[in-house]
PDB file of N, CA and C in Angstrom:
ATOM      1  N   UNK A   1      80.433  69.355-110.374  1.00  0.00           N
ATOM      2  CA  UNK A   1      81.844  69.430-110.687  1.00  0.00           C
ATOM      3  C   UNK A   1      82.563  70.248-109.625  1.00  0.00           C
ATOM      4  N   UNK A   2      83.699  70.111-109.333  1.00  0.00           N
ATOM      5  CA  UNK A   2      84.457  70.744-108.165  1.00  0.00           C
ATOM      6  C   UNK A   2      85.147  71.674-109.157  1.00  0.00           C
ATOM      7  N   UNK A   3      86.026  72.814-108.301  1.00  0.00           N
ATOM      8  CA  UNK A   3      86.395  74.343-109.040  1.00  0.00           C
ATOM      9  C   UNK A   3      87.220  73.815-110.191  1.00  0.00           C
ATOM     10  N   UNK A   4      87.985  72.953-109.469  1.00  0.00           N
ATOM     11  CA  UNK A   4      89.016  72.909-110.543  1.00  0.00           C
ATOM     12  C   UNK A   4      88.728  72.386-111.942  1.00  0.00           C
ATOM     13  N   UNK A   5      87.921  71.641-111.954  1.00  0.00           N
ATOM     14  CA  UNK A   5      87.263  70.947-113.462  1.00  0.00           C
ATOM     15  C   UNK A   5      86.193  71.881-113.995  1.00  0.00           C
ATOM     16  N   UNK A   6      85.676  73.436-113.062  1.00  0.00           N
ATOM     17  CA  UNK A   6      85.016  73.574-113.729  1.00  0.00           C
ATOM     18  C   UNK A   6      85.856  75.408-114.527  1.00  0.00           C
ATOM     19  N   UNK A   7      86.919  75.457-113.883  1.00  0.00           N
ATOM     20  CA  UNK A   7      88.182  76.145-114.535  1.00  0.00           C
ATOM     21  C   UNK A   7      88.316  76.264-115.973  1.00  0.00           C
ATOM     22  N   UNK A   8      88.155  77.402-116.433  1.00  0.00           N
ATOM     23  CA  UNK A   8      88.454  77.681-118.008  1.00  0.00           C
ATOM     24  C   UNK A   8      89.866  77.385-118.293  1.00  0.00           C
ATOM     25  N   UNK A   9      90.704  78.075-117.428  1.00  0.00           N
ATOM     26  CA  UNK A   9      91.869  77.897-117.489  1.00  0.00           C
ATOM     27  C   UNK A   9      92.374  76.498-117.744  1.00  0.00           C
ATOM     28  N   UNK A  10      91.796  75.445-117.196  1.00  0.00           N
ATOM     29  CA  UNK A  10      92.464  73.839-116.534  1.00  0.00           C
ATOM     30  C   UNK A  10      91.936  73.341-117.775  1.00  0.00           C
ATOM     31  N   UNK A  11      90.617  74.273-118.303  1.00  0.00           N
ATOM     32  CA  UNK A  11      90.361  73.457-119.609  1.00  0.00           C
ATOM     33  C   UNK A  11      90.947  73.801-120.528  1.00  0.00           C
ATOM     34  N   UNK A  12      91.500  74.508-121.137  1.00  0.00           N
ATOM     35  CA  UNK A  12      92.141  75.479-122.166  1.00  0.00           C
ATOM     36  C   UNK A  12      93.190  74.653-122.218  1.00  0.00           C
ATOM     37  N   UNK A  13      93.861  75.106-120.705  1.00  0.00           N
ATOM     38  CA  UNK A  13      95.452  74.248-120.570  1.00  0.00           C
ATOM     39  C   UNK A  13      95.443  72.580-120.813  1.00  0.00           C
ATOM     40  N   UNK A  14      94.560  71.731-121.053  1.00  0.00           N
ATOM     41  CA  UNK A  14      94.299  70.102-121.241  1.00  0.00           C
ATOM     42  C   UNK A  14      94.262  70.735-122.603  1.00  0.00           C
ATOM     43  N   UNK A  15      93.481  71.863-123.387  1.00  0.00           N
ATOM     44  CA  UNK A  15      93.609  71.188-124.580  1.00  0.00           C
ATOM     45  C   UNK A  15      94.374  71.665-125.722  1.00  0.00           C
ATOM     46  N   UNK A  16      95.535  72.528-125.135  1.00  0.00           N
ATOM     47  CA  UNK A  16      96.976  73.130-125.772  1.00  0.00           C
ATOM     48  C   UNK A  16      98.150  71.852-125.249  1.00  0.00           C
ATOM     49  N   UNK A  17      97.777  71.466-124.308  1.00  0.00           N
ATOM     50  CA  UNK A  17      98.660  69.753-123.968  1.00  0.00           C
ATOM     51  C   UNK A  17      98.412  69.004-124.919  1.00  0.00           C
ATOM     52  N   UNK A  18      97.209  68.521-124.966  1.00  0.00           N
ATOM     53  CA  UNK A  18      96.539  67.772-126.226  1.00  0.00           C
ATOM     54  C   UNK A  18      97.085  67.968-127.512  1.00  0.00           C
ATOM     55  N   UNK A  19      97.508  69.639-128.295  1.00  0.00           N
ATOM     56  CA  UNK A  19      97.916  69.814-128.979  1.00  0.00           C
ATOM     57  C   UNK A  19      98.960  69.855-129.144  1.00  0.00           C
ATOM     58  N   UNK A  20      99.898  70.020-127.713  1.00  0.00           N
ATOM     59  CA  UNK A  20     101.326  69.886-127.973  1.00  0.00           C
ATOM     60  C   UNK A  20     101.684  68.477-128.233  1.00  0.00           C
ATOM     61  N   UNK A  21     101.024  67.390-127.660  1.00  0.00           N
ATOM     62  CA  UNK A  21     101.099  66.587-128.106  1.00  0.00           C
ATOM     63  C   UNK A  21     101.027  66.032-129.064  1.00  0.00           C
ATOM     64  N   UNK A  22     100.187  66.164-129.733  1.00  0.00           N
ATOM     65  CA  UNK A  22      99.865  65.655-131.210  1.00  0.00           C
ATOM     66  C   UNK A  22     101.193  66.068-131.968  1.00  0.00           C
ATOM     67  N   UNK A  23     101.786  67.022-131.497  1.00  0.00           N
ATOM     68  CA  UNK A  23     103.092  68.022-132.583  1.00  0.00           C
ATOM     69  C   UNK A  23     104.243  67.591-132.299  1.00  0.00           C
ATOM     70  N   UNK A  24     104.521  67.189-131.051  1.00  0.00           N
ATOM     71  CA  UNK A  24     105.755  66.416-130.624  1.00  0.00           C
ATOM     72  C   UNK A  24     106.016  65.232-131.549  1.00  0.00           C
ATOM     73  N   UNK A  25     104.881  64.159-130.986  1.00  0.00           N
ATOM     74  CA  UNK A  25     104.836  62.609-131.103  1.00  0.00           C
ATOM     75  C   UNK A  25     104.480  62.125-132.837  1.00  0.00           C
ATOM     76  N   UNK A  26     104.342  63.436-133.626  1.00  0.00           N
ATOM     77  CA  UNK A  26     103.668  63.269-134.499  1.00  0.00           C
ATOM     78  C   UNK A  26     104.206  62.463-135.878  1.00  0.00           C
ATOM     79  N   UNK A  27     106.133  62.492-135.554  1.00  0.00           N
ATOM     80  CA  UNK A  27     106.725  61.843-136.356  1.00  0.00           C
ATOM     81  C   UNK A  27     106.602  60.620-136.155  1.00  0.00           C
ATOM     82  N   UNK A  28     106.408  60.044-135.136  1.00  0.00           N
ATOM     83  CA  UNK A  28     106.987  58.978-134.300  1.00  0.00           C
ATOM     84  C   UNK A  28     105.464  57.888-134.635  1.00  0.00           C
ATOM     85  N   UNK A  29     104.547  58.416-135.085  1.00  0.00           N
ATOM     86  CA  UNK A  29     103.522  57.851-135.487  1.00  0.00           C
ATOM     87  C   UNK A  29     103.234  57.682-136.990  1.00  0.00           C
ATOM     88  N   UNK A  30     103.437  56.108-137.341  1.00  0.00           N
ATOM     89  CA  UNK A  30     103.705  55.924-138.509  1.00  0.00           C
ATOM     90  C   UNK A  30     102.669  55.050-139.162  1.00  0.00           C
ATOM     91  N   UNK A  31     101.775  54.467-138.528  1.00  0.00           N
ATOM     92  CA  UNK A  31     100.496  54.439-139.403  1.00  0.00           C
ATOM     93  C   UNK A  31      99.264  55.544-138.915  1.00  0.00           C
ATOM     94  N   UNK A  32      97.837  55.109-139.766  1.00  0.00           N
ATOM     95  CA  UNK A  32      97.096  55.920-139.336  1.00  0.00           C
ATOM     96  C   UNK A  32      96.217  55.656-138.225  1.00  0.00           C
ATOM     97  N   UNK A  33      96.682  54.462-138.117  1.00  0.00           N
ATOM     98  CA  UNK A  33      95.735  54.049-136.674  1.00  0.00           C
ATOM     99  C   UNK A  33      96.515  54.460-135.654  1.00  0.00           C
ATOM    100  N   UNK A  34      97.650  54.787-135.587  1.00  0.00           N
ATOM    101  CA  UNK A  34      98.063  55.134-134.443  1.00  0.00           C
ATOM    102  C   UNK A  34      98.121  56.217-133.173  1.00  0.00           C
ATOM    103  N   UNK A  35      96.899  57.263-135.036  1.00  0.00           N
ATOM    104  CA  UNK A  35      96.488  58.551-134.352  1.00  0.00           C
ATOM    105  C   UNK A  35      95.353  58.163-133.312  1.00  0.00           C
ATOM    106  N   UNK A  36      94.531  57.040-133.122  1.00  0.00           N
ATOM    107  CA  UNK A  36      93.266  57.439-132.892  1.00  0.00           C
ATOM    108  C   UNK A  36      92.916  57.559-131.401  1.00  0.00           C
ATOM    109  N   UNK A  37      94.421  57.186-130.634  1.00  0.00           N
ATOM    110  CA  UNK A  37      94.482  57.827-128.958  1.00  0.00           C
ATOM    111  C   UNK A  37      94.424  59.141-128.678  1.00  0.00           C
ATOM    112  N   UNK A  38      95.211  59.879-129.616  1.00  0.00           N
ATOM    113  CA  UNK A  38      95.490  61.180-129.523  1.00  0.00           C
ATOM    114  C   UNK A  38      94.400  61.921-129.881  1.00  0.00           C
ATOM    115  N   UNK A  39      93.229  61.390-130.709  1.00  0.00           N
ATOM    116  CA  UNK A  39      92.514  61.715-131.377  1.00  0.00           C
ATOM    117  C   UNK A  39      91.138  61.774-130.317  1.00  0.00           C
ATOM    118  N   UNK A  40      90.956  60.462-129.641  1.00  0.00           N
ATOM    119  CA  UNK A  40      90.088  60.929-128.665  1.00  0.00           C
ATOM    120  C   UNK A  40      90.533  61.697-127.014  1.00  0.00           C
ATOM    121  N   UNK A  41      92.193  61.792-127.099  1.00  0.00           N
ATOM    122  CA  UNK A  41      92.173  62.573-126.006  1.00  0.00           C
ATOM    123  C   UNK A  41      92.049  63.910-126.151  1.00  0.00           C
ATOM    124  N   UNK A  42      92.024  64.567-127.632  1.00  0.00           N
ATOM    125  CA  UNK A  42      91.483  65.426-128.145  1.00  0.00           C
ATOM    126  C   UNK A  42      90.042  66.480-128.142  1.00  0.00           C
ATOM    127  N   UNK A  43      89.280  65.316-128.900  1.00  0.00           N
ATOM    128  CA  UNK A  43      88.096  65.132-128.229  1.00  0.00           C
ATOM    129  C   UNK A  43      87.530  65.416-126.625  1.00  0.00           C
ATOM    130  N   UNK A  44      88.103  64.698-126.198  1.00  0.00           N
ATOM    131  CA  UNK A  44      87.841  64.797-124.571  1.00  0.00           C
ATOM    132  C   UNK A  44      88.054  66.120-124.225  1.00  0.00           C
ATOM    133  N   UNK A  45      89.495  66.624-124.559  1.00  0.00           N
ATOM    134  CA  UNK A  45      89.355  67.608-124.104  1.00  0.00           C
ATOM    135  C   UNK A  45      88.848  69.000-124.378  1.00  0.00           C
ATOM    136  N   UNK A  46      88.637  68.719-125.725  1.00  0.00           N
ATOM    137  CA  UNK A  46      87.285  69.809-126.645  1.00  0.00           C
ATOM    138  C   UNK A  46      86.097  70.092-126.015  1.00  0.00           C
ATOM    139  N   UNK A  47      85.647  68.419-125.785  1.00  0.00           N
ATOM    140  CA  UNK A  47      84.214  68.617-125.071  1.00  0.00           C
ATOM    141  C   UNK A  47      84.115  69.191-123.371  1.00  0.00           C
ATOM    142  N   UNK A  48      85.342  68.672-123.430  1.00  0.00           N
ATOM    143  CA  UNK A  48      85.084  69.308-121.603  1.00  0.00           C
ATOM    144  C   UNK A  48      85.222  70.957-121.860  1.00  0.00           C
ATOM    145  N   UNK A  49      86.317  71.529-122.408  1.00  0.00           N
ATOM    146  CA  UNK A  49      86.051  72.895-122.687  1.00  0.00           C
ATOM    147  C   UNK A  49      84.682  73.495-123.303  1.00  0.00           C
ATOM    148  N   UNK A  50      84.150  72.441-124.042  1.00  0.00           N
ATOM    149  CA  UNK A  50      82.857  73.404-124.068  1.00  0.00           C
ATOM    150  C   UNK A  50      81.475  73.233-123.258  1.00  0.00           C
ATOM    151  N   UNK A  51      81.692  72.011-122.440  1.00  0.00           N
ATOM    152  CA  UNK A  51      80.906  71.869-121.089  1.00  0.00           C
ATOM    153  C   UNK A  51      81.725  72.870-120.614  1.00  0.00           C
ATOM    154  N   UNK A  52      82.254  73.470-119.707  1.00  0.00           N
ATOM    155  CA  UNK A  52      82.886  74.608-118.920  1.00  0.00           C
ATOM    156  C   UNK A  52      82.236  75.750-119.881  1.00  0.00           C
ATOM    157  N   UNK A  53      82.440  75.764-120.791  1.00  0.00           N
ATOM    158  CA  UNK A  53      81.623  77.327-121.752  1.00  0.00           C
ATOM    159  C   UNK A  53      80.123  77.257-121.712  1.00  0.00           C
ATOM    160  N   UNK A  54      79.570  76.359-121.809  1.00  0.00           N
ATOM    161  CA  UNK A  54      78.265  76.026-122.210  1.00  0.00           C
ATOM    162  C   UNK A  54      77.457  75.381-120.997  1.00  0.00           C
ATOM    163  N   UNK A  55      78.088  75.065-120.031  1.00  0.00           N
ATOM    164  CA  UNK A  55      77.435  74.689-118.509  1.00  0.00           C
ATOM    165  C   UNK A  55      77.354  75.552-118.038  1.00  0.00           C
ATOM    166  N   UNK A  56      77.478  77.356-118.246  1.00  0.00           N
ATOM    167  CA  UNK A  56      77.255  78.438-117.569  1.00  0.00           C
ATOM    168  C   UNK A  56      75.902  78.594-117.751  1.00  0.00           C
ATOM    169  N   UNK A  57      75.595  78.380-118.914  1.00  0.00           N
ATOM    170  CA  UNK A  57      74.346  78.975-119.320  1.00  0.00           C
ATOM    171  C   UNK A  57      73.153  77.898-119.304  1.00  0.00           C
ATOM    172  N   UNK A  58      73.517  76.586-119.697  1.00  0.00           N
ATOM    173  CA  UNK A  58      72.649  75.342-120.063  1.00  0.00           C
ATOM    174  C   UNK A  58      73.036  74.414-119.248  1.00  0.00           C
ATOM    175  N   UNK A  59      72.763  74.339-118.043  1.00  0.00           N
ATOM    176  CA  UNK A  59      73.782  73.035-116.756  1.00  0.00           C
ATOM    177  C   UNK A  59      73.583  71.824-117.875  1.00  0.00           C
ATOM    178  N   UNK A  60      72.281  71.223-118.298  1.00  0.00           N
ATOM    179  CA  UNK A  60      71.815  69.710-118.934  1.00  0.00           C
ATOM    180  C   UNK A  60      72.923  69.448-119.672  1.00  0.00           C
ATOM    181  N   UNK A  61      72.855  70.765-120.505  1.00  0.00           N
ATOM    182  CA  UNK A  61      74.002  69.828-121.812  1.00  0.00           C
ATOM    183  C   UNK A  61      75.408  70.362-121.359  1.00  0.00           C
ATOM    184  N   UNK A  62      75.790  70.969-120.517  1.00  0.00           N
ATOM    185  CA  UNK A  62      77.158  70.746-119.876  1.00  0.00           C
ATOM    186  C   UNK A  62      77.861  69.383-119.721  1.00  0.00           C
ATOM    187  N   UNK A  63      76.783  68.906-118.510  1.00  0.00           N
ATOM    188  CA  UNK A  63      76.518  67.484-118.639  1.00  0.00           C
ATOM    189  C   UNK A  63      76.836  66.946-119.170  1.00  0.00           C
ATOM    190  N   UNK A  64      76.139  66.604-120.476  1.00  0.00           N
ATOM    191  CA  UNK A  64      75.567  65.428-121.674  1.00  0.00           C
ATOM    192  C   UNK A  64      77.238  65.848-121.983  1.00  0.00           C
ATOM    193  N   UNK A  65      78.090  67.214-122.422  1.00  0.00           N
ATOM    194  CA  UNK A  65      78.922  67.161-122.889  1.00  0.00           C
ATOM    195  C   UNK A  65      80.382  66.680-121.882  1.00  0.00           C
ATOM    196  N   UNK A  66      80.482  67.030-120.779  1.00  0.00           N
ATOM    197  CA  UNK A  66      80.889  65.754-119.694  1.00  0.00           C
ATOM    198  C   UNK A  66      81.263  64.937-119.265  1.00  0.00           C
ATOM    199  N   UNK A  67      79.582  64.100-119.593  1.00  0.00           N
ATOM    200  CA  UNK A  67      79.779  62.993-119.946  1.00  0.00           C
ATOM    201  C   UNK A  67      80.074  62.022-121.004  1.00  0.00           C
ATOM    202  N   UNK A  68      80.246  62.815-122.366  1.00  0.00           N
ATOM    203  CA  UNK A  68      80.762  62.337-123.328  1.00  0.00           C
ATOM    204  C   UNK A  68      82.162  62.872-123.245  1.00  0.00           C
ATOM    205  N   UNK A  69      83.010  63.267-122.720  1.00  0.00           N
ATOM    206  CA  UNK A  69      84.227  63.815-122.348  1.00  0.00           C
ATOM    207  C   UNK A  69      84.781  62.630-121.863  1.00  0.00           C
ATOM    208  N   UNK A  70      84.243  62.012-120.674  1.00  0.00           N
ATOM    209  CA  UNK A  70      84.499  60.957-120.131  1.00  0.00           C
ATOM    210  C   UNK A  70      84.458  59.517-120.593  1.00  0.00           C
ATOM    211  N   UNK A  71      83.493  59.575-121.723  1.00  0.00           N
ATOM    212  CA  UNK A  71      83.721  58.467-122.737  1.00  0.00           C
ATOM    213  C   UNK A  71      84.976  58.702-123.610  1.00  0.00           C
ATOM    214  N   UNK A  72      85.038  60.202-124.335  1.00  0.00           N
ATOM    215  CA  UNK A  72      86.587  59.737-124.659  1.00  0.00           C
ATOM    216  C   UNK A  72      87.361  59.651-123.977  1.00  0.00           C
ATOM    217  N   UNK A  73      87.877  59.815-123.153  1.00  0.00           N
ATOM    218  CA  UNK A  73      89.028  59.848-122.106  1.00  0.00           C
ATOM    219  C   UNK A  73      88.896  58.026-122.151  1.00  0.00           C
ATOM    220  N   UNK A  74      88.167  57.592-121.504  1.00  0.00           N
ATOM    221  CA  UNK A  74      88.264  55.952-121.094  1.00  0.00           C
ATOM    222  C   UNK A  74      88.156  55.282-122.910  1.00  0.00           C
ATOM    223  N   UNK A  75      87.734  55.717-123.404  1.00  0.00           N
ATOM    224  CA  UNK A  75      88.234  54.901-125.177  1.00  0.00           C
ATOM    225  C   UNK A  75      89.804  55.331-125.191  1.00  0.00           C
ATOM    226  N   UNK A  76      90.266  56.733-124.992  1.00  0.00           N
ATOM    227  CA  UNK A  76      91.572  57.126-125.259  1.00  0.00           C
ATOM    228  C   UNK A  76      92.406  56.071-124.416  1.00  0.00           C
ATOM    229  N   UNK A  77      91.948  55.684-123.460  1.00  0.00           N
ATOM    230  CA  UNK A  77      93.257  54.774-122.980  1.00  0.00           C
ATOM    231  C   UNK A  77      93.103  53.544-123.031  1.00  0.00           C
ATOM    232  N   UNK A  78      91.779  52.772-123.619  1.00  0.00           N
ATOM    233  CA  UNK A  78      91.767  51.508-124.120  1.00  0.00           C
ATOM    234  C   UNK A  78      92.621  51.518-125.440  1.00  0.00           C
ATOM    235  N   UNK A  79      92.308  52.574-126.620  1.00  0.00           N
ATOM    236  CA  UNK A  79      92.817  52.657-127.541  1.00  0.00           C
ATOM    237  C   UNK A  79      94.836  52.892-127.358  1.00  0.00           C
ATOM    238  N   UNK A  80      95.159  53.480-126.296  1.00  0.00           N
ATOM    239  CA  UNK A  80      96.261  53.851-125.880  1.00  0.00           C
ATOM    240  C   UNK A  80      97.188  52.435-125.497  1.00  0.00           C
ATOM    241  N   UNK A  81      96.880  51.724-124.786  1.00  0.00           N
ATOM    242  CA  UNK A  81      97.006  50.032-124.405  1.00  0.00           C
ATOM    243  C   UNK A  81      96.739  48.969-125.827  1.00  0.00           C
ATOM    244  N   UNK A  82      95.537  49.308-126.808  1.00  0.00           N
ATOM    245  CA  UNK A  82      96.006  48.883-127.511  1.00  0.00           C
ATOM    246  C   UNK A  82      97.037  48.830-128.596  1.00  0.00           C
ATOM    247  N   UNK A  83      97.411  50.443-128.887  1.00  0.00           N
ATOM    248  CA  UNK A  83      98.509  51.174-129.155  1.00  0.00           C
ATOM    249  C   UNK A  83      99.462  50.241-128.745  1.00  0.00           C
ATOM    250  N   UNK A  84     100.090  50.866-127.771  1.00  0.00           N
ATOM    251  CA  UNK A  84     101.231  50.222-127.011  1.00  0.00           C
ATOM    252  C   UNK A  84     101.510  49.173-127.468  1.00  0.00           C
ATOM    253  N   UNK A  85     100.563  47.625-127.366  1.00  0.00           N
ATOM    254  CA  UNK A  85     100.615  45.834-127.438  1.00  0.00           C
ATOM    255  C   UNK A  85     100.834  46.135-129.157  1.00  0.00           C
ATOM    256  N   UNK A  86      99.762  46.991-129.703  1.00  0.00           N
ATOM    257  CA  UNK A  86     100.719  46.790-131.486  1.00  0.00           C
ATOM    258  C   UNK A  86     101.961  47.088-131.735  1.00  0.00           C
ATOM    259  N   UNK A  87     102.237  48.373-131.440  1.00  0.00           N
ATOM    260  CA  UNK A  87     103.268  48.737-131.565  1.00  0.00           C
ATOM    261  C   UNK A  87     105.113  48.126-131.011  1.00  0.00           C
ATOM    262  N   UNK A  88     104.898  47.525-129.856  1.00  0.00           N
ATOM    263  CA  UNK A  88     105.768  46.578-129.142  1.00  0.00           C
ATOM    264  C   UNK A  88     105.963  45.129-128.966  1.00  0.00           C
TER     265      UNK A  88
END
């Protein structure tokens, strides 16, 4: 990982975005499926904060957590596109 992704700060700050988000947009989402973008960009950014906490000590499951970071992120924006085409 390069400095910047491996930054407490950069992670913290993705996942108070994450939350501001959810608090903004939150009226504006009117079924329950509509959470489930927000929900894994959430995710994503949970797990990457605790790869950055937990890759100090354990590199493997930094990793493993990572790379499941990166699975939500790429579901969050399939789910995000499909968002969008329902909603419009």
């Amino acid at each position: 990982m390069t400095k910047t992704l491996e930054s407490k700060v950069v992670a913290w700050a993705a996942l108070i975005l994450v939350i501001v988000m959810i608090c903004v947009t939150f009226k504006m989402r009117t079924a329950w499926w509509a959470f489930i973008d927000i929900f894994f960009a959430f995710m994503m950014a949970f797990m990457h904060l605790m790869a950055v906490y937990i890759g100090k000590r354990l590199p493997a499951i930094g990793k493993q957590l990572d790379s499941a970071a990166f699975v939500m992120l790429v579901l969050a924006v399939i789910s995000f596109v499909i968002e969008w085409f329902a909603m419009y």
